[in-house]
Protein backbone atom coordinates (compact mmCIF):
# COMPACT_ATOMS: atom_id res chain seq x y z
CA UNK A 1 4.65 -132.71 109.93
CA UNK A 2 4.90 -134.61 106.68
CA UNK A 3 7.23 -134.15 103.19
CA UNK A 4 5.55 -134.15 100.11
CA UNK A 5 8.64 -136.22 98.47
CA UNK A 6 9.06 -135.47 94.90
CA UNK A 7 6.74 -133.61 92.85
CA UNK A 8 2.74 -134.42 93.15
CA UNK A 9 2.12 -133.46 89.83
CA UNK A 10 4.56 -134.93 87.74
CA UNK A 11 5.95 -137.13 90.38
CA UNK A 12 10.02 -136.05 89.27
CA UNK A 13 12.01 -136.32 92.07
CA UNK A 14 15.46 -134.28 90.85
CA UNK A 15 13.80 -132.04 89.45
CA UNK A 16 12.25 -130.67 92.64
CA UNK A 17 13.80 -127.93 94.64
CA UNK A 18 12.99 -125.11 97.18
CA UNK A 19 11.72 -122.31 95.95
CA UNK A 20 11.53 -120.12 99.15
CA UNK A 21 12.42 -121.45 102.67
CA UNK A 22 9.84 -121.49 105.40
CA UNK A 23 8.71 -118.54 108.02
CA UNK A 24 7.26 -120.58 109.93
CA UNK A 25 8.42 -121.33 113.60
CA UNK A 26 6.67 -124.55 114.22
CA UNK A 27 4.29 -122.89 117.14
CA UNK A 28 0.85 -121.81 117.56
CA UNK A 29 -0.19 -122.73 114.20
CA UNK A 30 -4.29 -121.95 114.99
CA UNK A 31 -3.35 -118.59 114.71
CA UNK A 32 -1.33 -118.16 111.79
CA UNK A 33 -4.68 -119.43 109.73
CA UNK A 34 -7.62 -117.81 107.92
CA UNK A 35 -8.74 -114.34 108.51
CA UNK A 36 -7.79 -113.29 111.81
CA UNK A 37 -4.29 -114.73 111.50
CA UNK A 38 -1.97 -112.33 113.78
CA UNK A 39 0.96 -112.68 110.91
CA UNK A 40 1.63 -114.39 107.55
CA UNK A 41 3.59 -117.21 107.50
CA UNK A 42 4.37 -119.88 105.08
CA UNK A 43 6.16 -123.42 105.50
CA UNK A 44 8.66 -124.58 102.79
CA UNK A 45 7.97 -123.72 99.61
CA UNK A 46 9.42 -126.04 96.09
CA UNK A 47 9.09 -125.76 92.79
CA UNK A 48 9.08 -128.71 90.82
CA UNK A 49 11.65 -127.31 87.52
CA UNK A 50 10.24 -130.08 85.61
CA UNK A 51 6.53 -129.24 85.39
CA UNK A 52 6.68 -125.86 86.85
CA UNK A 53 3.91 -126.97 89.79
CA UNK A 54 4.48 -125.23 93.28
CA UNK A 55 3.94 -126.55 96.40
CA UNK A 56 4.14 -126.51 100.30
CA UNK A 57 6.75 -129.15 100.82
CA UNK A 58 6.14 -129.89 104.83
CA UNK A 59 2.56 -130.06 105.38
CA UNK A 60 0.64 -131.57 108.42
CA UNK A 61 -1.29 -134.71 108.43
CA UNK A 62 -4.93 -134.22 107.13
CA UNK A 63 -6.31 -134.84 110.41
CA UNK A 64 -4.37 -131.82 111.40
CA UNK A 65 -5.69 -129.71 109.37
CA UNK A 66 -9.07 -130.60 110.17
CA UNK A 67 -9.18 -130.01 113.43
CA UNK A 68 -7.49 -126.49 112.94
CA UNK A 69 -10.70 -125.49 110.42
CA UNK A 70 -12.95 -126.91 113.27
CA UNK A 71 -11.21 -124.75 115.91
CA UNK A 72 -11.60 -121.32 113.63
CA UNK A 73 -14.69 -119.13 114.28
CA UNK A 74 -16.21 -117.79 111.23
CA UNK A 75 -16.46 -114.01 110.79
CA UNK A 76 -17.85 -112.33 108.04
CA UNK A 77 -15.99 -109.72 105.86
CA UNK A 78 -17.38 -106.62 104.70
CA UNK A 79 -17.01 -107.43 100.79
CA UNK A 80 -18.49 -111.30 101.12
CA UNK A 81 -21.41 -110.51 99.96
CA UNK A 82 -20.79 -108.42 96.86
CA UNK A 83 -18.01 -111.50 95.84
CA UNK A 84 -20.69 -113.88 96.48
CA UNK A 85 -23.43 -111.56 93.83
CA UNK A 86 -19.95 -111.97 91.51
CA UNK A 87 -19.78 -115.89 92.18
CA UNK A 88 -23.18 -116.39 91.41
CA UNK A 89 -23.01 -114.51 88.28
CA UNK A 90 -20.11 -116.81 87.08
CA UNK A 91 -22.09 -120.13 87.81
CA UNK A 92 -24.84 -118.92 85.71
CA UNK A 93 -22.83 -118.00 83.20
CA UNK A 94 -20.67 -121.12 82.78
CA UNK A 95 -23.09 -123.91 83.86
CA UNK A 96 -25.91 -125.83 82.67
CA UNK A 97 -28.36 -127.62 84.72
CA UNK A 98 -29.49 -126.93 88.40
CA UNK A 99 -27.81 -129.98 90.18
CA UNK A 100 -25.16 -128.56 92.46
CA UNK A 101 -22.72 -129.51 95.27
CA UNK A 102 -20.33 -127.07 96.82
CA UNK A 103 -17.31 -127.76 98.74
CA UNK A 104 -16.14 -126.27 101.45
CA UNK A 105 -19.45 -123.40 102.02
CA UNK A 106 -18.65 -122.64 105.29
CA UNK A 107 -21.56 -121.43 106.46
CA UNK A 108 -23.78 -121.98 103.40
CA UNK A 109 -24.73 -118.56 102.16
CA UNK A 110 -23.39 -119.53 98.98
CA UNK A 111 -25.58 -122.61 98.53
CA UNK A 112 -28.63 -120.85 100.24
CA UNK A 113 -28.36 -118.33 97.07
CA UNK A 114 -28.33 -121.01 94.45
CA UNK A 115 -31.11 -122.71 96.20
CA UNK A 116 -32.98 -119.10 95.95
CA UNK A 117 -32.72 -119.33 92.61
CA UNK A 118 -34.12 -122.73 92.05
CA UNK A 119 -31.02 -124.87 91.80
CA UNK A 120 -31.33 -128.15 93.72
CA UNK A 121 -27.65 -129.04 95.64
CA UNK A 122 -26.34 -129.21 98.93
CA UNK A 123 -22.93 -128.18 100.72
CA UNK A 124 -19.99 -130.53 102.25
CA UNK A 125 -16.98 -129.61 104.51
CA UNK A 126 -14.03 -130.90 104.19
CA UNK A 127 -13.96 -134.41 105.39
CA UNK A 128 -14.93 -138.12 104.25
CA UNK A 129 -18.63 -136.82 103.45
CA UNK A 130 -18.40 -135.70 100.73
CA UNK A 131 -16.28 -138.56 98.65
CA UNK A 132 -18.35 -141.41 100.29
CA UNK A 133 -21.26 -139.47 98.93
CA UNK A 134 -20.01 -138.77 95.42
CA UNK A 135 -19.41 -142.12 94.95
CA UNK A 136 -23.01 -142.97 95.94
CA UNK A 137 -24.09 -140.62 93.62
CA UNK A 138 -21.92 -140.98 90.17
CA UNK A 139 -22.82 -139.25 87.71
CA UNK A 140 -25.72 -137.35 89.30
CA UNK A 141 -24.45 -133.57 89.49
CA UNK A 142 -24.76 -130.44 86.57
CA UNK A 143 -21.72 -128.66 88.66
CA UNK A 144 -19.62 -128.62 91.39
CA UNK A 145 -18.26 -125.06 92.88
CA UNK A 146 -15.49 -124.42 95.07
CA UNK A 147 -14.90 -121.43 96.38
CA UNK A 148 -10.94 -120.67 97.53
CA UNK A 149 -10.76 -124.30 98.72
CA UNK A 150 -8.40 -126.65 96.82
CA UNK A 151 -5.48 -124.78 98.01
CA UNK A 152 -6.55 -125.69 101.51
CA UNK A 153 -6.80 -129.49 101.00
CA UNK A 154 -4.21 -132.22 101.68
CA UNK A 155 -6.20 -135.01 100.39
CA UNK A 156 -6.74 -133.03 96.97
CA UNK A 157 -6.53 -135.55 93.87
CA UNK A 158 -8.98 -137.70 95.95
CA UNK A 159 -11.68 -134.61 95.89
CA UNK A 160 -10.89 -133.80 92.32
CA UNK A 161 -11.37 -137.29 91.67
CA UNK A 162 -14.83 -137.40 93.36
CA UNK A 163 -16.28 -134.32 92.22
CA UNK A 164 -15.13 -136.25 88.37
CA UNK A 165 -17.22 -139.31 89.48
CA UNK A 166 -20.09 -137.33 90.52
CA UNK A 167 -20.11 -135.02 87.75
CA UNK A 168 -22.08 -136.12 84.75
CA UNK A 169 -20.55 -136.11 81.48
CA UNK A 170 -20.28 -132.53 80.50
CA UNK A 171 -20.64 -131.56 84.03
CA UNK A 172 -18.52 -128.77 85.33
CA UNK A 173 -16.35 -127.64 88.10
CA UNK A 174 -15.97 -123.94 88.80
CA UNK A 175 -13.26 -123.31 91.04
CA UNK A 176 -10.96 -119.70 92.60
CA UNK A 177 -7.34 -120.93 93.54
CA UNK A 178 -4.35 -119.01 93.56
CA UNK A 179 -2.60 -118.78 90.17
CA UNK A 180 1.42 -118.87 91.22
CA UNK A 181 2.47 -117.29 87.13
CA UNK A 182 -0.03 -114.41 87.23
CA UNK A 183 1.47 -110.83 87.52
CA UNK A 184 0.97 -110.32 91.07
CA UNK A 185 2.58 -113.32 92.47
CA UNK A 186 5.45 -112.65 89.52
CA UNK A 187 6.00 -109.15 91.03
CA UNK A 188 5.87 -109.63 94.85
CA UNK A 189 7.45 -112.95 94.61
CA UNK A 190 8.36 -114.38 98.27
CA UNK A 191 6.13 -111.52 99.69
CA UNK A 192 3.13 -112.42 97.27
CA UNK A 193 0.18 -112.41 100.23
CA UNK A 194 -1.16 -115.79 98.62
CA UNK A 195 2.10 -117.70 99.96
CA UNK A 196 0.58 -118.41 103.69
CA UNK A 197 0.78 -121.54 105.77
CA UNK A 198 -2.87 -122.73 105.08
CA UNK A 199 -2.04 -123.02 101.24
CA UNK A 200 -1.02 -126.44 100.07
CA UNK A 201 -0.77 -126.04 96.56
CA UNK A 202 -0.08 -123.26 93.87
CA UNK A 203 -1.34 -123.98 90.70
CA UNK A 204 -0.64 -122.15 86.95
CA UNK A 205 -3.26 -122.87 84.58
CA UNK A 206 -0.74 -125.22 82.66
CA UNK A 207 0.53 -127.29 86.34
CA UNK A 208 -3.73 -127.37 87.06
CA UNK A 209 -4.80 -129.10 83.63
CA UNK A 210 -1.85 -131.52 84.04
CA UNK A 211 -2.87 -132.20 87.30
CA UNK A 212 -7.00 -132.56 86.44
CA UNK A 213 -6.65 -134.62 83.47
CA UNK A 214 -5.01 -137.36 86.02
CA UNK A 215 -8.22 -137.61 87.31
CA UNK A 216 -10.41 -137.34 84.48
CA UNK A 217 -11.48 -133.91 84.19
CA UNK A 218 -10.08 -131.31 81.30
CA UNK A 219 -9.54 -127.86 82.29
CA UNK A 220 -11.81 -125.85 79.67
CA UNK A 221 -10.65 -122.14 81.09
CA UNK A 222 -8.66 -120.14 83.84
CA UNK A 223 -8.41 -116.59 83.62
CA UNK A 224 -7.93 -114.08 86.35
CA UNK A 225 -10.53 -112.76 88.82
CA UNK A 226 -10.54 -109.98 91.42
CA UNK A 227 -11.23 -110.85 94.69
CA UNK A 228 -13.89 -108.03 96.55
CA UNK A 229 -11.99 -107.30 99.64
CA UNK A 230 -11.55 -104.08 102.26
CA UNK A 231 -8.63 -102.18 101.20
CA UNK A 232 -7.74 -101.52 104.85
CA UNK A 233 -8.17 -105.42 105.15
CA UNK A 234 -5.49 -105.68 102.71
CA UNK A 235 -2.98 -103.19 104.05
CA UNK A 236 -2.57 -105.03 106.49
CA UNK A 237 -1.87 -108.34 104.67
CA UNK A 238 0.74 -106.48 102.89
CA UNK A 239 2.09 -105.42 106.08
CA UNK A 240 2.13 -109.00 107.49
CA UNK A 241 3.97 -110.21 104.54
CA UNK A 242 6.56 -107.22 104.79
CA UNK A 243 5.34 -104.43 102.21
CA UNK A 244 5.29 -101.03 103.98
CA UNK A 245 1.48 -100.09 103.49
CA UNK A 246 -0.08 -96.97 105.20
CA UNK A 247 -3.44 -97.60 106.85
CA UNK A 248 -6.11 -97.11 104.25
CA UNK A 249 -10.23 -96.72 104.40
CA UNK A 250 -12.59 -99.30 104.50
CA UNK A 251 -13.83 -99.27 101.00
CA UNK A 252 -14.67 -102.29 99.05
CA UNK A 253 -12.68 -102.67 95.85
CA UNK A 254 -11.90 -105.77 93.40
CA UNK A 255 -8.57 -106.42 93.76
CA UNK A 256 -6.14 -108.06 91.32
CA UNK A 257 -4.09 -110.55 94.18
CA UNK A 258 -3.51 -113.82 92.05
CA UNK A 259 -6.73 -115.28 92.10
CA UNK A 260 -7.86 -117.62 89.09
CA UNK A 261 -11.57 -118.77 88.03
CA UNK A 262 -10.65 -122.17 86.46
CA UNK A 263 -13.63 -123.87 84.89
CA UNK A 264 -12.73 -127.93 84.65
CA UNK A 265 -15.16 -130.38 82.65
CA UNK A 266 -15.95 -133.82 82.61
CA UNK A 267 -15.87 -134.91 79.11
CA UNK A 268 -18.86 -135.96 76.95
């Protein structure tokens, strides 16, 4: 593994220290990510007292990472498809144009949708694809979504800055990321569900438009949105993270866990 030395917002140095030590045992890492994760771990995590950005302070090298997301099989959750009707309604509410690229679409439901609906866009993994491509392609795109994804990536001022260059001016990225000041994660603190070993960074909507504007892009909202999940699902992440939860039914509800819709814009 790697240290993130200093902070990677502000880059202070003194100024950083740990904000919860690690649970994680340095073994078997495949299974500690994603949705069928047999516990909830996280490594190291700091807080930079400076800025106020939080962050996973030993992380793994990028390659890593990328082979652990390859190794993962995809399974489908029961409330996926009513958070992707929600996710579509918030892209046609806070975007103009049809010109799309998502990031990180797994299997590309998402995209299929928007291409139902006559937007014109494609979706990238994470790997070199996508910045070699945006680069090709500056200036070319009406919006860029992504879905519960930054958190997840190592490499992430080099995607923010290649969604900016392929954004046109006025273009817009819609992202969900965990929000590390909203209620929940106040609340729960160390056992907030959010803190897990797959999430790299955890952004406030002050620490995120710090961050973006480094890169070109100005953060134009970020307010709170539920995330549509199985509330037996989440028993048992409450469980894994050490909150006594009884078993509950397999209902659908929107539930309040941190999550933030942050809407970022390339200047005119």
């Amino acid at each position: 593994m790697i240290e993130v030395v200093g902070c990677p917002c502000c880059y202070h140095h003194a100024s950083v220290r740990v904000l919860y030590p690690s649970t994680f045992d340095g073994k078997d890492a495949e299974s500690l990510f994603l949705r069928d994760r047999g516990k909830a771990v996280h490594d190291e995590i700091r807080r930079c007292d400076d800025c106020g950005f939080v962050f996973t302070g030993w992380q793994f090298t990028p390659d890593v990472y990328e082979s652990i997301y390859k190794s993962q099989t995809l399974r489908f959750a029961k409330g996926d498809a009513r958070r992707q009707r929600r996710l579509v309604s918030v892209v046609l509410q806070n975007t103009h144009g049809h010109r799309f690229v998502e990031l990180g679409g797994g299997d590309g439901s998402f995209t299929e949708a928007l291409l139902e609906l006559g937007h014109l866009g494609k979706n990238f993994e994470v790997g070199d694809a996508f910045p070699n491509w945006a680069w090709e392609h500056e200036g070319s795109v009406d919006f860029v979504v992504a879905w519960d994804v930054l958190e997840h990536l190592p490499n992430l001022r080099r995607y923010l800055h290649s969604a900016q260059i392929c954004l046109r001016r006025g273009g817009r990225l819609l992202a969900t990321l965990p929000n590390v000041e909203s209620w929940p994660a106040r609340i729960l603190g160390k056992r907030w569900p959010m803190f897990l070993l797959e999430h790299l960074w955890y952004f406030s909507p002050s620490t995120l438009k710090r961050f973006a504007a480094q890169v070109g892009l100005a953060l134009v909202e970020a307010k709170p949105i539920p995330f549509d999940a199985e509330l037996g699902m989440i028993a048992k992440r409450l469980r894994q993270h050490g909150i006594p939860c009884p078993d509950l039914p397999g209902w659908i509800v929107p539930l309040p866990i941190g999550n933030m819709l942050a809407i970022l814009e390339k200047p005119q």
